[in-house]
Structure formats: structure tokens, C-alpha cells
C-alpha atoms as a PDB file:
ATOM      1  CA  UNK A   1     103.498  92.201  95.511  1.00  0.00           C
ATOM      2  CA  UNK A   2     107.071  91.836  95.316  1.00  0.00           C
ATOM      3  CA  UNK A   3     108.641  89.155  97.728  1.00  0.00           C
ATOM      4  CA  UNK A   4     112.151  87.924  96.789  1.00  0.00           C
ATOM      5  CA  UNK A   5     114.557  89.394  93.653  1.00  0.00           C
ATOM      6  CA  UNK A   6     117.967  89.266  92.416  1.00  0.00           C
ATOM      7  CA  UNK A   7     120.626  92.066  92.421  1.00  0.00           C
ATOM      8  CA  UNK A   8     124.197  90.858  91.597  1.00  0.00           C
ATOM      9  CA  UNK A   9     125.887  93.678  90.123  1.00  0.00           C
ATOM     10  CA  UNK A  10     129.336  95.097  91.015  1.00  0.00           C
ATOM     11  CA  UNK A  11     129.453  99.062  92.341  1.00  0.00           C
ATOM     12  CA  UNK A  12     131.152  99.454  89.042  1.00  0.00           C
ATOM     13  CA  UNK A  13     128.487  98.665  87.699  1.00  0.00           C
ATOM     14  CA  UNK A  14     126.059 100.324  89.897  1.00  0.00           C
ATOM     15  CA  UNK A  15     127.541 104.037  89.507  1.00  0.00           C
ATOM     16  CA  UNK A  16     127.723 103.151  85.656  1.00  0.00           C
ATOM     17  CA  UNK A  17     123.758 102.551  85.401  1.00  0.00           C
ATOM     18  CA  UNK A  18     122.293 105.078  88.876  1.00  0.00           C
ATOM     19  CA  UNK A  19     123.305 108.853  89.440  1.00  0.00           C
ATOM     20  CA  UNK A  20     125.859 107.647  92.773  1.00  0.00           C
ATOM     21  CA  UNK A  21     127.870 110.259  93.785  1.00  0.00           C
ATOM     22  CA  UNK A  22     129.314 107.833  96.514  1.00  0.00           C
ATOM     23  CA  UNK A  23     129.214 104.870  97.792  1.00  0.00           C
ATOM     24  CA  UNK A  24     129.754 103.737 101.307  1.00  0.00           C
ATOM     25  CA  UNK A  25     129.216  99.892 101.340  1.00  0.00           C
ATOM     26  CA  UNK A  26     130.312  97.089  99.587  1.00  0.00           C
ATOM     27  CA  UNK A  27     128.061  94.786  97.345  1.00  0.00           C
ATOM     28  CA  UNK A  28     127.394  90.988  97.204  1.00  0.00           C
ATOM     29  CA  UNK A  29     125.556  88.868  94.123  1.00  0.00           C
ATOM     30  CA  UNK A  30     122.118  87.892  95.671  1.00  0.00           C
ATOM     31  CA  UNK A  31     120.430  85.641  93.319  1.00  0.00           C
ATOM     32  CA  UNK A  32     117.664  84.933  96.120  1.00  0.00           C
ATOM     33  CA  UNK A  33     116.887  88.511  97.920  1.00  0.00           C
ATOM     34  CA  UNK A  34     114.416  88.146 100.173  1.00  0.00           C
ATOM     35  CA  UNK A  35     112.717  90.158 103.567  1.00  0.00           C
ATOM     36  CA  UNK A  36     114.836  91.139 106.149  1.00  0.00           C
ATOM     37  CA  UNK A  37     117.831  90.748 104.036  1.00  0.00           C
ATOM     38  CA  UNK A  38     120.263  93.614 103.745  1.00  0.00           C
ATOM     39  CA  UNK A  39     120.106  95.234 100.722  1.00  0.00           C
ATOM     40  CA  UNK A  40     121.735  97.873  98.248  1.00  0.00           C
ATOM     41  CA  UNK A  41     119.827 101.598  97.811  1.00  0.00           C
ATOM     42  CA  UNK A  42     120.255 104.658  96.952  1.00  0.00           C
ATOM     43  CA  UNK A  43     119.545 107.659  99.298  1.00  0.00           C
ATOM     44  CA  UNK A  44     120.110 111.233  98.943  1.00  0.00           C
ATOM     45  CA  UNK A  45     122.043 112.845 101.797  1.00  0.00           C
ATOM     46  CA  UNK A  46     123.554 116.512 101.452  1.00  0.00           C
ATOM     47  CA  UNK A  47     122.169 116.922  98.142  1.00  0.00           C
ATOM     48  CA  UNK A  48     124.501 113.931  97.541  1.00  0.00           C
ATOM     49  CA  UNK A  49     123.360 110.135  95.906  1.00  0.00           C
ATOM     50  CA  UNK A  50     124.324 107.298  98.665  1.00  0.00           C
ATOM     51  CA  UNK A  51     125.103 103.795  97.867  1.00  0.00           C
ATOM     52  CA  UNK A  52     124.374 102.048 100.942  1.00  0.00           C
ATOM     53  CA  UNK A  53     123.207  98.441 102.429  1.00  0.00           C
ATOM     54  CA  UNK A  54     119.566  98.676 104.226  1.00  0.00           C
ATOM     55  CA  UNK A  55     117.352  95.754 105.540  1.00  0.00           C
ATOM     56  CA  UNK A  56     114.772  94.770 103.497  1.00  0.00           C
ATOM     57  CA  UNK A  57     111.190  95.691 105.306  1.00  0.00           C
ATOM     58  CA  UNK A  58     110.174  99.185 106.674  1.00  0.00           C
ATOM     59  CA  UNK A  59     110.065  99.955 109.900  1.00  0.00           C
ATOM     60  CA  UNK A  60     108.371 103.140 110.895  1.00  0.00           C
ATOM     61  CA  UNK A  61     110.752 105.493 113.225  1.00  0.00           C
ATOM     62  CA  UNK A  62     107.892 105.620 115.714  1.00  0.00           C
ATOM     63  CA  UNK A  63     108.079 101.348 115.607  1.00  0.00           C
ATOM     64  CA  UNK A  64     107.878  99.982 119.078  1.00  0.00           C
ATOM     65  CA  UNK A  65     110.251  97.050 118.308  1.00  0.00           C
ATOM     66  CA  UNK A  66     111.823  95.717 114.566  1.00  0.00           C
ATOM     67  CA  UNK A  67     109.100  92.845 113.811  1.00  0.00           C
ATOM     68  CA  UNK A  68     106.904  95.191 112.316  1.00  0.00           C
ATOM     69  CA  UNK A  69     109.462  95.402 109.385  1.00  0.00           C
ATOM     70  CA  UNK A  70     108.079  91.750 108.271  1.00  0.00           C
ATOM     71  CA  UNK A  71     105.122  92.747 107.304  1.00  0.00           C
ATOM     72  CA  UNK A  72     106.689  95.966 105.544  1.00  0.00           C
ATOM     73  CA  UNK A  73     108.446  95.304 102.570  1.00  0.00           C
ATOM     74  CA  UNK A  74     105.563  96.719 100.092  1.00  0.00           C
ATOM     75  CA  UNK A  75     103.821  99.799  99.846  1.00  0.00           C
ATOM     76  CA  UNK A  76     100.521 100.039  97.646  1.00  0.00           C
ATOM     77  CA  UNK A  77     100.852 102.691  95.429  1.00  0.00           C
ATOM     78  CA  UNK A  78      97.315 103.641  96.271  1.00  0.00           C
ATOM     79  CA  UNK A  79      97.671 104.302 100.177  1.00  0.00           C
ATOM     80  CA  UNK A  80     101.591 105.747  99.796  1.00  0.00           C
ATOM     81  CA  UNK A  81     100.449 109.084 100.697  1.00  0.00           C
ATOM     82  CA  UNK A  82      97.728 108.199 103.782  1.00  0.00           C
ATOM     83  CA  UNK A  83      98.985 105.377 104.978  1.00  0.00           C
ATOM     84  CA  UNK A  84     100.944 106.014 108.193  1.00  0.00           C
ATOM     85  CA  UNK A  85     103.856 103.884 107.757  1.00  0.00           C
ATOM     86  CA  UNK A  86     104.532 105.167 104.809  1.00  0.00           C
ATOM     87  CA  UNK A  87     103.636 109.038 104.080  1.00  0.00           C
ATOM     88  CA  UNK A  88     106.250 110.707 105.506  1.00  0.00           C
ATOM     89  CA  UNK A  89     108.507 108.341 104.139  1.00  0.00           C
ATOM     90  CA  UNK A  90     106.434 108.930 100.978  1.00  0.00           C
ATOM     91  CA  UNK A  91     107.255 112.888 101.001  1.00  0.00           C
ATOM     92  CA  UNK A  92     110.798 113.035 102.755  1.00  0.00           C
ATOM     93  CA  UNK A  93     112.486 109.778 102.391  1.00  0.00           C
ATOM     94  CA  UNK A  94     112.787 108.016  98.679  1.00  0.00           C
ATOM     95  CA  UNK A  95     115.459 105.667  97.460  1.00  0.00           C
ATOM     96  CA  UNK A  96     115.994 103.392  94.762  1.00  0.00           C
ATOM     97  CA  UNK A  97     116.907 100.046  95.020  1.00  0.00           C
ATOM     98  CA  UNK A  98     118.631  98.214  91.901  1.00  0.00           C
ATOM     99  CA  UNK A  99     118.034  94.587  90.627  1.00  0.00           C
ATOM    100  CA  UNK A 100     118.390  92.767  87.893  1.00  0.00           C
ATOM    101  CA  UNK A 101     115.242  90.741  87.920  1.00  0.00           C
ATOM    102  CA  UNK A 102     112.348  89.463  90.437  1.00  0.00           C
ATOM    103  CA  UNK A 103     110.453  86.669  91.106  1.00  0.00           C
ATOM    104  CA  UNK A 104     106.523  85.432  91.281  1.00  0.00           C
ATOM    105  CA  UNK A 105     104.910  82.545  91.684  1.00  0.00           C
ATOM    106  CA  UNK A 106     102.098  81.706  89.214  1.00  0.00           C
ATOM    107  CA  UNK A 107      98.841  79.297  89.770  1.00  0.00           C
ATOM    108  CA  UNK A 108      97.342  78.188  93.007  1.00  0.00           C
ATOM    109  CA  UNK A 109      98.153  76.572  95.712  1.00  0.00           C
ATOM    110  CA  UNK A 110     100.346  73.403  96.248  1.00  0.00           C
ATOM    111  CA  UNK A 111     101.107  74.123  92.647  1.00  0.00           C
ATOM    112  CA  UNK A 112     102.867  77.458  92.292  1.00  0.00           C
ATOM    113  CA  UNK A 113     105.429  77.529  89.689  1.00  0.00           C
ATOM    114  CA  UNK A 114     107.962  80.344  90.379  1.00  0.00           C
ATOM    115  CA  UNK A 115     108.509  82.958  87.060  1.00  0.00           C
ATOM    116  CA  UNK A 116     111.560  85.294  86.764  1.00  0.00           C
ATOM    117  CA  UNK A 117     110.756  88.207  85.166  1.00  0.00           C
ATOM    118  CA  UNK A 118     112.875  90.878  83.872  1.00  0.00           C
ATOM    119  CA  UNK A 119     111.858  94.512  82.024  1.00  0.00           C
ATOM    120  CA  UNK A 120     112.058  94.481  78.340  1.00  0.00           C
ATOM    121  CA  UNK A 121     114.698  97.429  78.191  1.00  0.00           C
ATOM    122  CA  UNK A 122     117.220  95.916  79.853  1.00  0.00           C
ATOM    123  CA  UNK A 123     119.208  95.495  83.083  1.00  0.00           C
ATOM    124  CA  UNK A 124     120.160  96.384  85.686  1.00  0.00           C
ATOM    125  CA  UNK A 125     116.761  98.997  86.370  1.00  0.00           C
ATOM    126  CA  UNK A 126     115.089 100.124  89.892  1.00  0.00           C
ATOM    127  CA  UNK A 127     112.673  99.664  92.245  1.00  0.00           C
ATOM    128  CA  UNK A 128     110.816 102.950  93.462  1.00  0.00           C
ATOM    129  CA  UNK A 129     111.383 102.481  97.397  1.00  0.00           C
ATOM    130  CA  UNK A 130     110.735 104.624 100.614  1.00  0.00           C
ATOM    131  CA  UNK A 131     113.082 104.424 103.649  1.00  0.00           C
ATOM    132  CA  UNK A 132     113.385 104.947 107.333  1.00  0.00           C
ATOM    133  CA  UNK A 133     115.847 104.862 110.482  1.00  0.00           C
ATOM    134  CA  UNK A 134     114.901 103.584 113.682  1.00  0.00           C
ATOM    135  CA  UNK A 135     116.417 104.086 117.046  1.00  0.00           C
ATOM    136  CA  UNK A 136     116.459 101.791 119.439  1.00  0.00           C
ATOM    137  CA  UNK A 137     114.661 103.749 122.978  1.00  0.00           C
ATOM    138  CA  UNK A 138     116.912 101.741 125.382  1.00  0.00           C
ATOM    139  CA  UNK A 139     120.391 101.723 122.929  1.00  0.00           C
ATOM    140  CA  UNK A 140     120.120 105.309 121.138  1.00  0.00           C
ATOM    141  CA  UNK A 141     123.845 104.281 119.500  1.00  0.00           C
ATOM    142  CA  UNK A 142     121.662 101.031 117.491  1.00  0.00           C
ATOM    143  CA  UNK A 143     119.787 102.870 114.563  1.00  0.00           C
ATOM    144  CA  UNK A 144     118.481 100.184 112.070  1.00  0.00           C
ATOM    145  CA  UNK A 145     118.026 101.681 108.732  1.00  0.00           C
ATOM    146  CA  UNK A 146     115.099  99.618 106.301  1.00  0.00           C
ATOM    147  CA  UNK A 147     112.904  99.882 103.028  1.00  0.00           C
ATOM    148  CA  UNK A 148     110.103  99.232 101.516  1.00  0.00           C
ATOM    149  CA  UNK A 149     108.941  98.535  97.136  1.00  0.00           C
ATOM    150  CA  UNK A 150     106.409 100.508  96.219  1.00  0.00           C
ATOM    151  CA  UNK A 151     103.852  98.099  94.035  1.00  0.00           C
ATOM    152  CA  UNK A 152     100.775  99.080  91.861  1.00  0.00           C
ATOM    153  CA  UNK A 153      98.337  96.829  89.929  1.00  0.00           C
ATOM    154  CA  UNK A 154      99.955  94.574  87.301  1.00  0.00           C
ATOM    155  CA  UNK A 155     100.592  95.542  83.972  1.00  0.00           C
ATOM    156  CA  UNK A 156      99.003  93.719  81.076  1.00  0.00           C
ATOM    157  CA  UNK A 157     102.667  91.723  80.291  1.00  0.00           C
ATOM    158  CA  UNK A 158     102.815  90.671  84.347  1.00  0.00           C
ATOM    159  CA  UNK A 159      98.914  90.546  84.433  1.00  0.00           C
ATOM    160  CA  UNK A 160      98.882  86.708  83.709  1.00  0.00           C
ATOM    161  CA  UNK A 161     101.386  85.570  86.521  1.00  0.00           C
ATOM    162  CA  UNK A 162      99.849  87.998  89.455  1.00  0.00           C
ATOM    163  CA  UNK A 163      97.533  90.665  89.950  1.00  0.00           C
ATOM    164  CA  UNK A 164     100.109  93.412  91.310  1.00  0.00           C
ATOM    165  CA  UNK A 165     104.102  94.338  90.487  1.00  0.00           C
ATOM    166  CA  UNK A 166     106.534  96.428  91.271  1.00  0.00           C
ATOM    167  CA  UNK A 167     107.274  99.519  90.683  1.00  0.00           C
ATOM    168  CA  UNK A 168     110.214 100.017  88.479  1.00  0.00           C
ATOM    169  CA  UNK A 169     111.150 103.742  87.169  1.00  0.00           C
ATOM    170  CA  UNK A 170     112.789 105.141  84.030  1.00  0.00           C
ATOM    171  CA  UNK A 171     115.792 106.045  84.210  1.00  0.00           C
ATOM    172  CA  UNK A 172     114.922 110.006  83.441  1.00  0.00           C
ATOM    173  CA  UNK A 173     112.739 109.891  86.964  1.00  0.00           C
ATOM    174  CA  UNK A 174     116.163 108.692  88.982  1.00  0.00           C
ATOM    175  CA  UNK A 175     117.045 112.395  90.146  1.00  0.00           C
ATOM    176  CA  UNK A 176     113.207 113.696  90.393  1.00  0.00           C
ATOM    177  CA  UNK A 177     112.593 110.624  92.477  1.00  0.00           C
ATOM    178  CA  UNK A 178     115.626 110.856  95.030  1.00  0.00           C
ATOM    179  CA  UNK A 179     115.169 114.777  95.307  1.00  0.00           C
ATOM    180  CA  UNK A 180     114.287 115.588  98.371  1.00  0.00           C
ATOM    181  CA  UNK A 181     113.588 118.998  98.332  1.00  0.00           C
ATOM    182  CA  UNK A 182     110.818 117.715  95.768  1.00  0.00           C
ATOM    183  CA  UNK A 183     107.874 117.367  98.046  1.00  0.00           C
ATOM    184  CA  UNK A 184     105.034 117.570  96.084  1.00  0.00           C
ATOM    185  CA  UNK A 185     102.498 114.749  96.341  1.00  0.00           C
ATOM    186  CA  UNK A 186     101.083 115.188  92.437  1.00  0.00           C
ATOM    187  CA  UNK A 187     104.353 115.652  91.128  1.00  0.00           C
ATOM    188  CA  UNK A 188     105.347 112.640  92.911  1.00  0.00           C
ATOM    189  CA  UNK A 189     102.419 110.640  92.150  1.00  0.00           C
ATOM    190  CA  UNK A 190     103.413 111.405  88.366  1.00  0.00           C
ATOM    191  CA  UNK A 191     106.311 110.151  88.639  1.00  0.00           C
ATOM    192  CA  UNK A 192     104.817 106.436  90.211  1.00  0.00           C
ATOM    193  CA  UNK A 193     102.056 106.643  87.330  1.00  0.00           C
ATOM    194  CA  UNK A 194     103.838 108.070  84.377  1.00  0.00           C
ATOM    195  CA  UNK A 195     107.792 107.717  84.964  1.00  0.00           C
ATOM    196  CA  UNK A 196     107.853 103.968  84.887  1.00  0.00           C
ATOM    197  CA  UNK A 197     108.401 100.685  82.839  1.00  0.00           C
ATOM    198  CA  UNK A 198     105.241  98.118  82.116  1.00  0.00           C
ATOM    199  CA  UNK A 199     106.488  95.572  79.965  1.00  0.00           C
ATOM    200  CA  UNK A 200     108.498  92.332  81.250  1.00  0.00           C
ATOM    201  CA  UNK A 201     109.626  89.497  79.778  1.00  0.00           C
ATOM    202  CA  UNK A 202     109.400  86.149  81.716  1.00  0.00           C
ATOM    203  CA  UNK A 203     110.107  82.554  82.009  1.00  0.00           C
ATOM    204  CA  UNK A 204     109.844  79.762  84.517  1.00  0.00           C
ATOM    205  CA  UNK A 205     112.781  78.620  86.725  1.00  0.00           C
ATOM    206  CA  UNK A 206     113.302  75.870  89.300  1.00  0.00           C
ATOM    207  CA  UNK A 207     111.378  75.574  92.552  1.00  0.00           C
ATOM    208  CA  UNK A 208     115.061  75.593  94.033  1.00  0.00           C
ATOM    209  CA  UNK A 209     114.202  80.117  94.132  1.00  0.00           C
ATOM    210  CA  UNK A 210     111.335  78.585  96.840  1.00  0.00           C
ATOM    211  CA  UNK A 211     114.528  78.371  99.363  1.00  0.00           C
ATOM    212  CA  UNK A 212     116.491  81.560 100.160  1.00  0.00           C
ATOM    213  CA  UNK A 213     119.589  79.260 101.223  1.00  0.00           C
ATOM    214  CA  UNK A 214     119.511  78.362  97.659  1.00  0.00           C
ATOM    215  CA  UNK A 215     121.423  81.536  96.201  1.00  0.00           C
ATOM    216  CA  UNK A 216     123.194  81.345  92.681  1.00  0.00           C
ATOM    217  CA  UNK A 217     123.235  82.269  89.291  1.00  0.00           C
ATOM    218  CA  UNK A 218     121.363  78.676  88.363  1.00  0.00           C
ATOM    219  CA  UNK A 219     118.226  80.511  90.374  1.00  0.00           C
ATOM    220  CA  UNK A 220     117.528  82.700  87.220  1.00  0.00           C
ATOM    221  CA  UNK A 221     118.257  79.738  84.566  1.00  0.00           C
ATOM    222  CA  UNK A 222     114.893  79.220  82.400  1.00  0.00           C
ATOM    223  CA  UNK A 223     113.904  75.495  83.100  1.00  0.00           C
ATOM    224  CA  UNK A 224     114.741  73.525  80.261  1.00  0.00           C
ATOM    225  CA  UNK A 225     111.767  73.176  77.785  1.00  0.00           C
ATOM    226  CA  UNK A 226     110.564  69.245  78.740  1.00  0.00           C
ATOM    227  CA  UNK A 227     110.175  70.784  82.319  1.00  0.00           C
ATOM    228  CA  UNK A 228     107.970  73.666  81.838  1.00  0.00           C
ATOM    229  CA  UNK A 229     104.433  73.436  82.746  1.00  0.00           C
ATOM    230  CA  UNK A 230     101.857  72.174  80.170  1.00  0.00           C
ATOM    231  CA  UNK A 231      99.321  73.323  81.098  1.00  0.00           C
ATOM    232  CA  UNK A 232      97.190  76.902  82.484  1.00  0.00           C
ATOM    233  CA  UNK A 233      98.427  77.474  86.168  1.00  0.00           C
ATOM    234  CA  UNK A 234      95.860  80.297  86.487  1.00  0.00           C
END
């Protein structure tokens, strides 16, 4: 799964490293993302690439109230296209959401050591999302606008800290992904099994990441060699 990452780079930066044709929000350093948060993406609207803040956690337009969003901020790869909070989303409604980094917690219970990992080519990258809008039945002016990561089964460089990851695309996939005149459930399928990147570095970090309130750029320090775990936390 993927449950709480870091994004803290500046628009500039953003439109340097995504195909944004505009953006229409302003960003903020999150060293501690987590559920529900509001978050940067990328949309396609008018054939044009959207910057834009959504919360964190899907909910379905058909939703009767926003709490199912908590339990919505992954999509298996493997259901995407059956599942019904997710296929239309799936066929109509892809975004990308940019980070720098994300977190997992290693070993079992009462004993979890939190792991920041990174991809090997570099940062920023992107998270293969879906997104919705919601309108509320009583208030049709309050539309609440959320997302979901897609994850798949762990790579053999995340394999060792947890059994599922992310998915994070090429950069060649960006425009095939947010296109959404493409439609096509194989093509798009390619893209989730094909157009992405499986190896990631990692390293441990403090158990401070285990508290959203505790948001800088210490969260992503590696823990200084004496404190790293000695022993097999699988």
C-alpha cells in the first residue's frame, strides 16, 4: 500500500519535471502527506494539463456522504478495471500526483521501523492516480474533488520492506496516462505493467514520520548509523 509521502517541490519545479500547461493552485512542502490531506495532481481538462490541490482518498461520485474517502486512498492494480469505485475513474478520470519520496513501515508489530524510499532515477517522479468529484445532494454549490494511488505487488528492491508499492510511471507514459480520449483498458493496463519504475533505494528514518503533525525536512533524514536497527525486522 501506500499510506503517507512527501512532495515539497515548488510549481517551478513542478511544470519543469510534468507536462502542466497550467496551474491553478498554489503548493506547500509536505514532508508528512497523509489521507485526507489536500494534495497536488495533475488532471487533464480541455485537452489541457491541470495543476490542482485534491484531497487525498477517493470518493466515488455516487458516495452517499465523504467518509468513504478513508478507506480510498489505494487502488489494486488488479481490480482497477472491475472494481466499482474505481473503473470509471479507471477509463475516464487519470491524474498524476508528484512526490519526492514515500514511506513504509518494515517488521511487525509494536516494532515497525518506518523506511523512506525513493526511485533510483531520481526526483521528483509520479504516482499513477484516478480521480473523482462529488456533489454534495443537499449543497449542489460544495463539490469535493479526491484521489486515489494505484498500487501493485512489490518489486524485488521494495519486496523486503512490504509486500505491495506504488505505482510510479516513466516519464514517457505522462501524456498516454492523462489522455483522456485514451480509453482503452489493454492499452491502459500496459501502461500500469510496462510504463513504470521498479527499483528504489531506501533507508530508515525516525519514528517522528509515525505523527503527521510532525512535518519537516528532518522527516526524510536517514537515522544516523548507531540508531539503525541490528537486526531482521521481517
Amino acid at each position: 500500500m501506500c499510506g503517507r509521502f512527501t512532495m515539497f517541490e515548488t510549481v517551478e519545479s513542478l511544470k519543469r519535471h510534468f507536462p502542466i500547461d497550467e496551474a491553478v493552485c498554489a503548493v506547500d512542502a509536505n514532508y508528512n502527506v497523509a489521507p485526507t490531506h489536500k494534495i497536488p495532481v495533475i488532471v487533464q481538462e480541455d485537452r489541457k494539463n491541470i495543476l490542482d490541490t485534491y484531497h487525498w482518498g477517493l470518493v466515488p461520485f455516487w458516495a452517499e456522504d465523504l467518509a468513504v474517502g478513508n478507506r480510498m486512498i489505494n487502488a489494486r492494480v488488479e481490480s482497477i478495471e472491475t472494481k466499482p469505485a474505481f473503473r470509471n475513474a479507471f477509463k475516464k478520470r487519470r491524474c498524476l500526483i508528484p512526490a519526492d519520496g514515500f514511506y513504509e513501515w518494515k517488521g511487525r508489530k509494536g516494532h515497525k521501523q518506518p523506511m523512506y524510499l525513493t526511485p533510483i532515477p531520481g526526483n521528483p517522479f509520479a504516482f499513477a492516480g484516478l480521480w473523482e468529484e462529488w456533489t454534495e445532494r443537499e449543497n449542489q454549490d460544495r463539490v469535493y474533488k479526491s484521489c486515489t494511488i494505484i498500487t501493485r505487488e512489490a518489486s524485488e528492491s521494495v519486496r523486503a520492506i512490504h509486500e505491495r508499492m506504488p505505482v510510479v510511471l516513466k516519464p514517457e507514459c505522462y501524456g498516454m496516462w492523462l489522455d483522456r480520449n485514451n480509453q482503452e483498458i489493454k492499452a491502459l493496463k500496459d501502461i500500469l505493467e510496462y510504463g513504470v519504475i521498479t527499483e528504489f533505494k531506501s533507508h530508515p528514518v525516525s519514528k517522528r514520520v509515525n505523527t503527521v503533525e510532525n512535518n519537516d525536512p528532518s522527516n526524510v533524514d536517514p537515522l544516523p548509523e548507531e540508531r539503525q536497527p541490528s537486526v531482521s525486522y521481517r
